[in-house]
C-alpha atoms as a PDB file:
ATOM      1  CA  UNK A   1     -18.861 -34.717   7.019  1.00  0.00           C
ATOM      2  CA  UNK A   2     -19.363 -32.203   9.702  1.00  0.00           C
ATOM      3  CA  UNK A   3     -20.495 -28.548   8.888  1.00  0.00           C
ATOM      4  CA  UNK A   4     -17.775 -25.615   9.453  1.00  0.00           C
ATOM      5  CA  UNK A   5     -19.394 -23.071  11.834  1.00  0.00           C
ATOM      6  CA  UNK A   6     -17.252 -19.969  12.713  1.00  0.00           C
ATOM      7  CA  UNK A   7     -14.275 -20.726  10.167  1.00  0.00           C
ATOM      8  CA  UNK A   8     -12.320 -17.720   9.046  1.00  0.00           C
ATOM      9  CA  UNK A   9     -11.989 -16.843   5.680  1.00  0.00           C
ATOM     10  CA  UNK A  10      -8.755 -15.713   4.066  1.00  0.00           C
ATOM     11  CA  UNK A  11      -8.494 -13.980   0.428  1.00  0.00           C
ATOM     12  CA  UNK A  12      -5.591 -14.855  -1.547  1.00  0.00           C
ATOM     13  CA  UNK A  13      -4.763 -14.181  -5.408  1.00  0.00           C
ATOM     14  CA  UNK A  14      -1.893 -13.620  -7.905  1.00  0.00           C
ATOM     15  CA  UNK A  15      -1.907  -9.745  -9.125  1.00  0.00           C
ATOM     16  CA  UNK A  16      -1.613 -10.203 -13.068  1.00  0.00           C
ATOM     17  CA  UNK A  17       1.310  -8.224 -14.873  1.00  0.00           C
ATOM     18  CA  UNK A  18       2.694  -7.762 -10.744  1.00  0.00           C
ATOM     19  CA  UNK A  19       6.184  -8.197 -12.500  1.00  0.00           C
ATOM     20  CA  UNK A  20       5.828  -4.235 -13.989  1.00  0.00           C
ATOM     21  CA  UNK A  21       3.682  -3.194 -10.311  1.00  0.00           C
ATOM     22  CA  UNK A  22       6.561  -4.519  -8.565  1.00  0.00           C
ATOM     23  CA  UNK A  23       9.615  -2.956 -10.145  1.00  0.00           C
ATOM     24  CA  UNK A  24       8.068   0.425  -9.314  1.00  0.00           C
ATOM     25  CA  UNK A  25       7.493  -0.024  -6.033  1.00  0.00           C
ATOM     26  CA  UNK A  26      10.720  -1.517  -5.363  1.00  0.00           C
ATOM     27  CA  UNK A  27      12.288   2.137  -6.742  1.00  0.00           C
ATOM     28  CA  UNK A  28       9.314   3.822  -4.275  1.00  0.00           C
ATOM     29  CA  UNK A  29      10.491   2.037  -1.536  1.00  0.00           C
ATOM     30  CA  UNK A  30      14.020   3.283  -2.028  1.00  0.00           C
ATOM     31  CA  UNK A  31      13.847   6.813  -2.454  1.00  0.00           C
ATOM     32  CA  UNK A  32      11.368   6.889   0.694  1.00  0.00           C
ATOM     33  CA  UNK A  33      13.754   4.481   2.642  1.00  0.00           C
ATOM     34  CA  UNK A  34      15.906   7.141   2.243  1.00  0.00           C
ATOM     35  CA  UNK A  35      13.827  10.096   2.885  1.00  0.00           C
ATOM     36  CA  UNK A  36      11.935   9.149   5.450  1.00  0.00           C
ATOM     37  CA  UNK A  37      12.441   7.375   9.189  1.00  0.00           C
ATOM     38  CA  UNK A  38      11.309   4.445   9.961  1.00  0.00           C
ATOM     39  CA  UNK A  39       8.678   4.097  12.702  1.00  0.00           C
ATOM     40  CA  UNK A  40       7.919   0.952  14.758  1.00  0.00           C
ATOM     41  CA  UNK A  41       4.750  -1.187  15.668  1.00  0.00           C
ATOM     42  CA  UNK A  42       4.606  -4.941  15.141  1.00  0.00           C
ATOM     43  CA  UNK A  43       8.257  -4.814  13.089  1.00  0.00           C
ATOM     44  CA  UNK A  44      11.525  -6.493  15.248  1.00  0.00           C
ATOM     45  CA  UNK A  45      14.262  -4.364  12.468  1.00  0.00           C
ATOM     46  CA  UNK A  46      12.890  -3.785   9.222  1.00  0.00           C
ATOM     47  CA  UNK A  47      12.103  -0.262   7.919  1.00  0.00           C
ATOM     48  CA  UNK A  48       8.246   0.674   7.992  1.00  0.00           C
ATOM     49  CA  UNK A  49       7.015   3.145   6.179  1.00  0.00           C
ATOM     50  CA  UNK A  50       4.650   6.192   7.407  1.00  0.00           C
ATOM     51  CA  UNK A  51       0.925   5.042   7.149  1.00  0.00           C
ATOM     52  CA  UNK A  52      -0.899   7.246   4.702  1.00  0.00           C
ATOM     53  CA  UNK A  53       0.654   5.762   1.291  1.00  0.00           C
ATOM     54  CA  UNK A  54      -2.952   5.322  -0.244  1.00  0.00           C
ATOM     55  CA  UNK A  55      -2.665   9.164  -0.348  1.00  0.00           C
ATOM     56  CA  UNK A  56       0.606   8.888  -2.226  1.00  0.00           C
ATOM     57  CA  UNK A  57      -0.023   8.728  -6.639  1.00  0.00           C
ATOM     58  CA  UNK A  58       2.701   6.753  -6.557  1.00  0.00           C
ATOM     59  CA  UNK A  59       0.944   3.436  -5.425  1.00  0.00           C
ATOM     60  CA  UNK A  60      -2.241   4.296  -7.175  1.00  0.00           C
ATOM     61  CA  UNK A  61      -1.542   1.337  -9.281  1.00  0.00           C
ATOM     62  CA  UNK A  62      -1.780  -0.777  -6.440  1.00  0.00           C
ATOM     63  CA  UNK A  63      -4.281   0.792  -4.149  1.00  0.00           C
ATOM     64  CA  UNK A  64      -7.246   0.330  -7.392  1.00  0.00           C
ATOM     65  CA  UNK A  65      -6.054  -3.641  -7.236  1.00  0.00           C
ATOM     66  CA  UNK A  66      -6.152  -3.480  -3.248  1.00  0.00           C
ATOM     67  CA  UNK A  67      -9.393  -1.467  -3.147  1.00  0.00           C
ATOM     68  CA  UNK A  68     -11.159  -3.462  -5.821  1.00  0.00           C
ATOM     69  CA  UNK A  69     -10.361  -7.457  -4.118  1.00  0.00           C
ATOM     70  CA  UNK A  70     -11.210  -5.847  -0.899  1.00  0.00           C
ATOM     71  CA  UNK A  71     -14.848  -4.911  -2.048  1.00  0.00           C
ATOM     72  CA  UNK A  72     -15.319  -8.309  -3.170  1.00  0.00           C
ATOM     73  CA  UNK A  73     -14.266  -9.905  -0.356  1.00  0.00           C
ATOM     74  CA  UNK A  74     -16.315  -7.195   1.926  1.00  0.00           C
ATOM     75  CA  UNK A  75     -19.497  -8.734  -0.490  1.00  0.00           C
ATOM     76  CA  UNK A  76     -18.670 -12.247   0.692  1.00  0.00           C
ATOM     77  CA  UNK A  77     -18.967 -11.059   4.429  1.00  0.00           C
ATOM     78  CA  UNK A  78     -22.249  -9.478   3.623  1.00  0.00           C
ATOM     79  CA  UNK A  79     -20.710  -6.230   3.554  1.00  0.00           C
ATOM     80  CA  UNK A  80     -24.295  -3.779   3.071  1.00  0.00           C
ATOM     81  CA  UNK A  81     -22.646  -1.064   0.332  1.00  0.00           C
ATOM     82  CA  UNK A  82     -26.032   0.661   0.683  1.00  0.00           C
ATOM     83  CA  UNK A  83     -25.372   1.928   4.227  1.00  0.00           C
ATOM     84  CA  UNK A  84     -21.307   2.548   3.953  1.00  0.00           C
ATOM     85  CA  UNK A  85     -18.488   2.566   1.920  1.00  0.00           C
ATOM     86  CA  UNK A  86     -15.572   0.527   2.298  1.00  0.00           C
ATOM     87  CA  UNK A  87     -12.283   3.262   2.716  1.00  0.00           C
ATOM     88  CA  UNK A  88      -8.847   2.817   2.756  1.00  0.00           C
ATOM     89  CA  UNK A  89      -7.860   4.205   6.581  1.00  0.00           C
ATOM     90  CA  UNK A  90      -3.870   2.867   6.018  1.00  0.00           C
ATOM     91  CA  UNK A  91      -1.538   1.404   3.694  1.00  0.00           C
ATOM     92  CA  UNK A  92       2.410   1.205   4.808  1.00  0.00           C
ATOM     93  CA  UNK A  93       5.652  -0.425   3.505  1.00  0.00           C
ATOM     94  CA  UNK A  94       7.206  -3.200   5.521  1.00  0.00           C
ATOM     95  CA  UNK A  95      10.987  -4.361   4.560  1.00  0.00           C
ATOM     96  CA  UNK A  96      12.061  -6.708   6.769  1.00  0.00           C
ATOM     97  CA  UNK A  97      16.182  -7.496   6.264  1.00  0.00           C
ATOM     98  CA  UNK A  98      18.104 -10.611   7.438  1.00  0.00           C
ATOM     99  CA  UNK A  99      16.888 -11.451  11.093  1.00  0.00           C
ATOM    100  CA  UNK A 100      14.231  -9.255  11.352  1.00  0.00           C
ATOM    101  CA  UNK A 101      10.340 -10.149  11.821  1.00  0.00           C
ATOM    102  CA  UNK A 102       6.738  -8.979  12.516  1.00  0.00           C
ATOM    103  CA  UNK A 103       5.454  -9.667  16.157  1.00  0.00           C
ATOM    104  CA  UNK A 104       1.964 -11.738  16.470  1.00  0.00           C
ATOM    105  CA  UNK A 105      -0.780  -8.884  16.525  1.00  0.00           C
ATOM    106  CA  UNK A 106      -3.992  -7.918  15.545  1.00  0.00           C
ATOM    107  CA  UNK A 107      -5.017  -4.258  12.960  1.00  0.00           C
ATOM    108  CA  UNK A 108      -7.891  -2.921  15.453  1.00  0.00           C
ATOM    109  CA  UNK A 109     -10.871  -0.904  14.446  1.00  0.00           C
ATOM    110  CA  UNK A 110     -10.316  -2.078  10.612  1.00  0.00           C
ATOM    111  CA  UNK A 111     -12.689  -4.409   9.029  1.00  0.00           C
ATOM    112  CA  UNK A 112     -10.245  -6.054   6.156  1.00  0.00           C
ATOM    113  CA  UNK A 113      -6.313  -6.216   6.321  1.00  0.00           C
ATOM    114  CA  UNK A 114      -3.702  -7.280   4.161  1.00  0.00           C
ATOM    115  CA  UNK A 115      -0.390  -7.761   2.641  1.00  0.00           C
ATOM    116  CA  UNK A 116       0.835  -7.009  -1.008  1.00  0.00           C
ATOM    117  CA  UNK A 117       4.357  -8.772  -1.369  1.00  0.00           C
ATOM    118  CA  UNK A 118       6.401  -7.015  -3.433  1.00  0.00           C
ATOM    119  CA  UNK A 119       9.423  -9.245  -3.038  1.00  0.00           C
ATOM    120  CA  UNK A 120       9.816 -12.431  -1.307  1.00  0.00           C
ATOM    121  CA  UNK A 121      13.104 -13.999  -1.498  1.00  0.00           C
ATOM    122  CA  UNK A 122      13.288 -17.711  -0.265  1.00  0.00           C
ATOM    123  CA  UNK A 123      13.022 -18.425   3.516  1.00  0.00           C
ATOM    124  CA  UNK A 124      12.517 -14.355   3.799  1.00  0.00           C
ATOM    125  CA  UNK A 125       9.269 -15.604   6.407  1.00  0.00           C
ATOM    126  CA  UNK A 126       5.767 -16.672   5.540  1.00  0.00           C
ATOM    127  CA  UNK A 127       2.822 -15.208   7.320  1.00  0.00           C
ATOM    128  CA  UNK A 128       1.594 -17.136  10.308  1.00  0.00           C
ATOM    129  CA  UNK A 129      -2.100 -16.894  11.286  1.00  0.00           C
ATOM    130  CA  UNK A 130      -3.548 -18.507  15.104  1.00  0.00           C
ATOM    131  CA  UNK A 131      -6.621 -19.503  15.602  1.00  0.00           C
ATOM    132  CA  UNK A 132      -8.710 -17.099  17.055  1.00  0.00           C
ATOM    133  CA  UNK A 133     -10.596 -19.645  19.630  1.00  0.00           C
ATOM    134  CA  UNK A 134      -7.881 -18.979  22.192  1.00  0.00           C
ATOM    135  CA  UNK A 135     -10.124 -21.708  24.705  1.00  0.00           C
ATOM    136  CA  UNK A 136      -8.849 -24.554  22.581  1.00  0.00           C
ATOM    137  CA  UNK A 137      -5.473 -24.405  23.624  1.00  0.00           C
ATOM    138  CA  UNK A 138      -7.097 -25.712  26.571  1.00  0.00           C
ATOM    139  CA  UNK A 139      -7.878 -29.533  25.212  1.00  0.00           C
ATOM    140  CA  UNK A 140      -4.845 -30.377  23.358  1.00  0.00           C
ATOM    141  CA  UNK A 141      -4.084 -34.381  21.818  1.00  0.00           C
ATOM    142  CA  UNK A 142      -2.266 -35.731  19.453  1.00  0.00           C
ATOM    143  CA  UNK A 143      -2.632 -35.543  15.939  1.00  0.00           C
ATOM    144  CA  UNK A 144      -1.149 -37.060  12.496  1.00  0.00           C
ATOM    145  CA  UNK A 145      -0.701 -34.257  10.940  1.00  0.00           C
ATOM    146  CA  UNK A 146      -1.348 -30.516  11.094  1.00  0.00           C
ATOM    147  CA  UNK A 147      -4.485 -29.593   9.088  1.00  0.00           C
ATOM    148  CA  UNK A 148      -7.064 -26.301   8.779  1.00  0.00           C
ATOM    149  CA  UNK A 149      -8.981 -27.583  11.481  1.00  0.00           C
ATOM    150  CA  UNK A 150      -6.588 -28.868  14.421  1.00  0.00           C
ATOM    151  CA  UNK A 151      -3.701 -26.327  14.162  1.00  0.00           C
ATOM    152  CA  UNK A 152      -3.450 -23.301  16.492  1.00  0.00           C
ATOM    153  CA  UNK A 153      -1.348 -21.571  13.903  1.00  0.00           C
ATOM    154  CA  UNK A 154      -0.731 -22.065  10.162  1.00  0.00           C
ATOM    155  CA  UNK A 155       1.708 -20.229   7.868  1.00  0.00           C
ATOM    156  CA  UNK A 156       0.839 -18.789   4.389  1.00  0.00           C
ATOM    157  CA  UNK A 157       3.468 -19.361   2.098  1.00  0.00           C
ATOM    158  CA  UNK A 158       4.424 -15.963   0.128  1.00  0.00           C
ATOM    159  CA  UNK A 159       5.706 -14.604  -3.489  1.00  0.00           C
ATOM    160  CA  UNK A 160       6.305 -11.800  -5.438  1.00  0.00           C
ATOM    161  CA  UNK A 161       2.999 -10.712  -6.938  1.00  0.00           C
ATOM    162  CA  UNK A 162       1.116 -12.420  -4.143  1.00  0.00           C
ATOM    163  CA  UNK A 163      -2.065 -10.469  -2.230  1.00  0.00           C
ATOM    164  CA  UNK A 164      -3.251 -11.904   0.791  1.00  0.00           C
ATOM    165  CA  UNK A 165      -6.743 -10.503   2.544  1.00  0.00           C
ATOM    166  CA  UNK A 166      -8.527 -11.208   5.983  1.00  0.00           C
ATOM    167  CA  UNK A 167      -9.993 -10.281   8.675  1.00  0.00           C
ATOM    168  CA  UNK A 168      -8.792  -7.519  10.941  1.00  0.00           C
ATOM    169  CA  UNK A 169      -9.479  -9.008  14.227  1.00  0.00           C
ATOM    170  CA  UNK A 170      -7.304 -11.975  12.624  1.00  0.00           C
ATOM    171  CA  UNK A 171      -3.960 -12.551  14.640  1.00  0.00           C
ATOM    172  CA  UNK A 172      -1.076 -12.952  12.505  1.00  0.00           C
ATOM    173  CA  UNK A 173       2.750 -12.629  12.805  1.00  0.00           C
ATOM    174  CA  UNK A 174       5.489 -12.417  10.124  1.00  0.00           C
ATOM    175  CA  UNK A 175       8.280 -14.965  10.522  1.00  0.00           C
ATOM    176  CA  UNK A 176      12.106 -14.045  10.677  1.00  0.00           C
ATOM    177  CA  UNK A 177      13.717 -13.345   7.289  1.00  0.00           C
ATOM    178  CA  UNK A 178      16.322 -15.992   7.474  1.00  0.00           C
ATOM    179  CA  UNK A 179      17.255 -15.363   3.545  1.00  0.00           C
ATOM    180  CA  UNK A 180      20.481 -13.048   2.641  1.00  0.00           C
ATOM    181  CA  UNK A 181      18.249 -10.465   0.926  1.00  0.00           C
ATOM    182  CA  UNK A 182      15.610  -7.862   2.378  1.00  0.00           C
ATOM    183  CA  UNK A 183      11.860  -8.696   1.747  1.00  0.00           C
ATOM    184  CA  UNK A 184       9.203  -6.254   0.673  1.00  0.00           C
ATOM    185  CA  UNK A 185       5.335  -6.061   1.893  1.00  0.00           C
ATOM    186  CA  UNK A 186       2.534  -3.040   1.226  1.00  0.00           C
ATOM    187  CA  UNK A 187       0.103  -3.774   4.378  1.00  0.00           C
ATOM    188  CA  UNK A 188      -3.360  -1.792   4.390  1.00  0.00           C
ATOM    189  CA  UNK A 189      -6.286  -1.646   6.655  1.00  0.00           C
ATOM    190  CA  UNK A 190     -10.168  -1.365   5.372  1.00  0.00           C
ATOM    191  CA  UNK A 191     -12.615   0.257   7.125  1.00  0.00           C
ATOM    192  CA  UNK A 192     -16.244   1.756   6.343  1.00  0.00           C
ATOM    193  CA  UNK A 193     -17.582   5.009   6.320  1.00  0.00           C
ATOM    194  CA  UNK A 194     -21.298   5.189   6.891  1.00  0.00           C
ATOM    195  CA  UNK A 195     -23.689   7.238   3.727  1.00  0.00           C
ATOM    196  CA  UNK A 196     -25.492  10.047   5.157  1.00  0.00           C
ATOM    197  CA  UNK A 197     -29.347   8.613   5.748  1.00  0.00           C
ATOM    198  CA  UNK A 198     -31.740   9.760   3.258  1.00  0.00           C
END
């Protein structure tokens, strides 16, 4: 078997008791659907949410469970806790409706990014990742079947409760919602703060 240089890893476990964490931020996502304007960046549709919700008490809930997987995944990159910390710099709502979908795109000057899904109807669109060694799209053949390590781009099947983590620099795209019912993500960005030197 051949070693695995340069593979990318991606974070991805069931929130226990999401059933409760989700119910509540369904009624969130209401009331500020309603109170506030959407804005736009990699949503086609959809309603997104203003940026700063891991300001807002009323996802405090979910930022701890965020906050705490993404400081054990920062430990698996080698993440040195004795220089910086590891912040919160967004967190945002996505709900994407019938048709509507999330362009392919990367979360610059973030070190860990992610997706909380909330609610996931059926064929409401999977995350897509691509590889990020754009220069093998140059040497293309034929394969069997599409595996981890011959695919330009592989989906991530989602579901209620679900909380996916990578990389920032990762490029990733949500597919159309081609369900009859709207579909709910929280998406955050990680980045570091340095400790004052001693």
């Amino acid at each position: 078997m051949p070693e695995t240089w340069f593979s990318v890893p991606i974070w991805a476990r069931k929130v226990v008791k999401h059933e409760s964490i989700n119910k509540h931020l369904l009624q969130v996502t209401e009331q500020m659907e309603i109170e506030t304007k959407s804005i736009t960046r990699s949503n086609v549709g959809g309603w997104h949410s203003i940026s700063s919700l891991h300001q807002d008490e009323r996802f405090a809930d979910i930022r701890k469970i965020i906050g705490r997987t993404s400081a054990e995944c920062a430990k698996h990159l080698g993440f040195d806790f004795t220089k910086a910390n590891l912040v919160f710099q967004e967190m945002w709502i996505n709900k994407n409706s019938p048709g509507d979908y999330n362009k392919a795109h990367v979360h610059p000057n973030a070190v860990l990014s992610g997706s909380y899904y909330v609610k996931v109807p059926q064929n409401s669109g999977n995350i897509e990742f691509y590889d990020p060694v754009r220069e093998r799209i140059m040497s293309v053949y034929p394969i069997k079947k599409r595996t981890k390590v011959n695919s330009q781009a592989l989906e991530y099947r989602c579901s209620d409760g679900l909380l996916v983590i990578f990389p920032s620099w990762l490029q990733h795209s949500v597919q159309p919602n081609r369900s009859d019912d709207f579909r709910v993500s929280i998406a955050f960005n990680m980045g570091y703060q340095p400790l004052p030197r001693r």
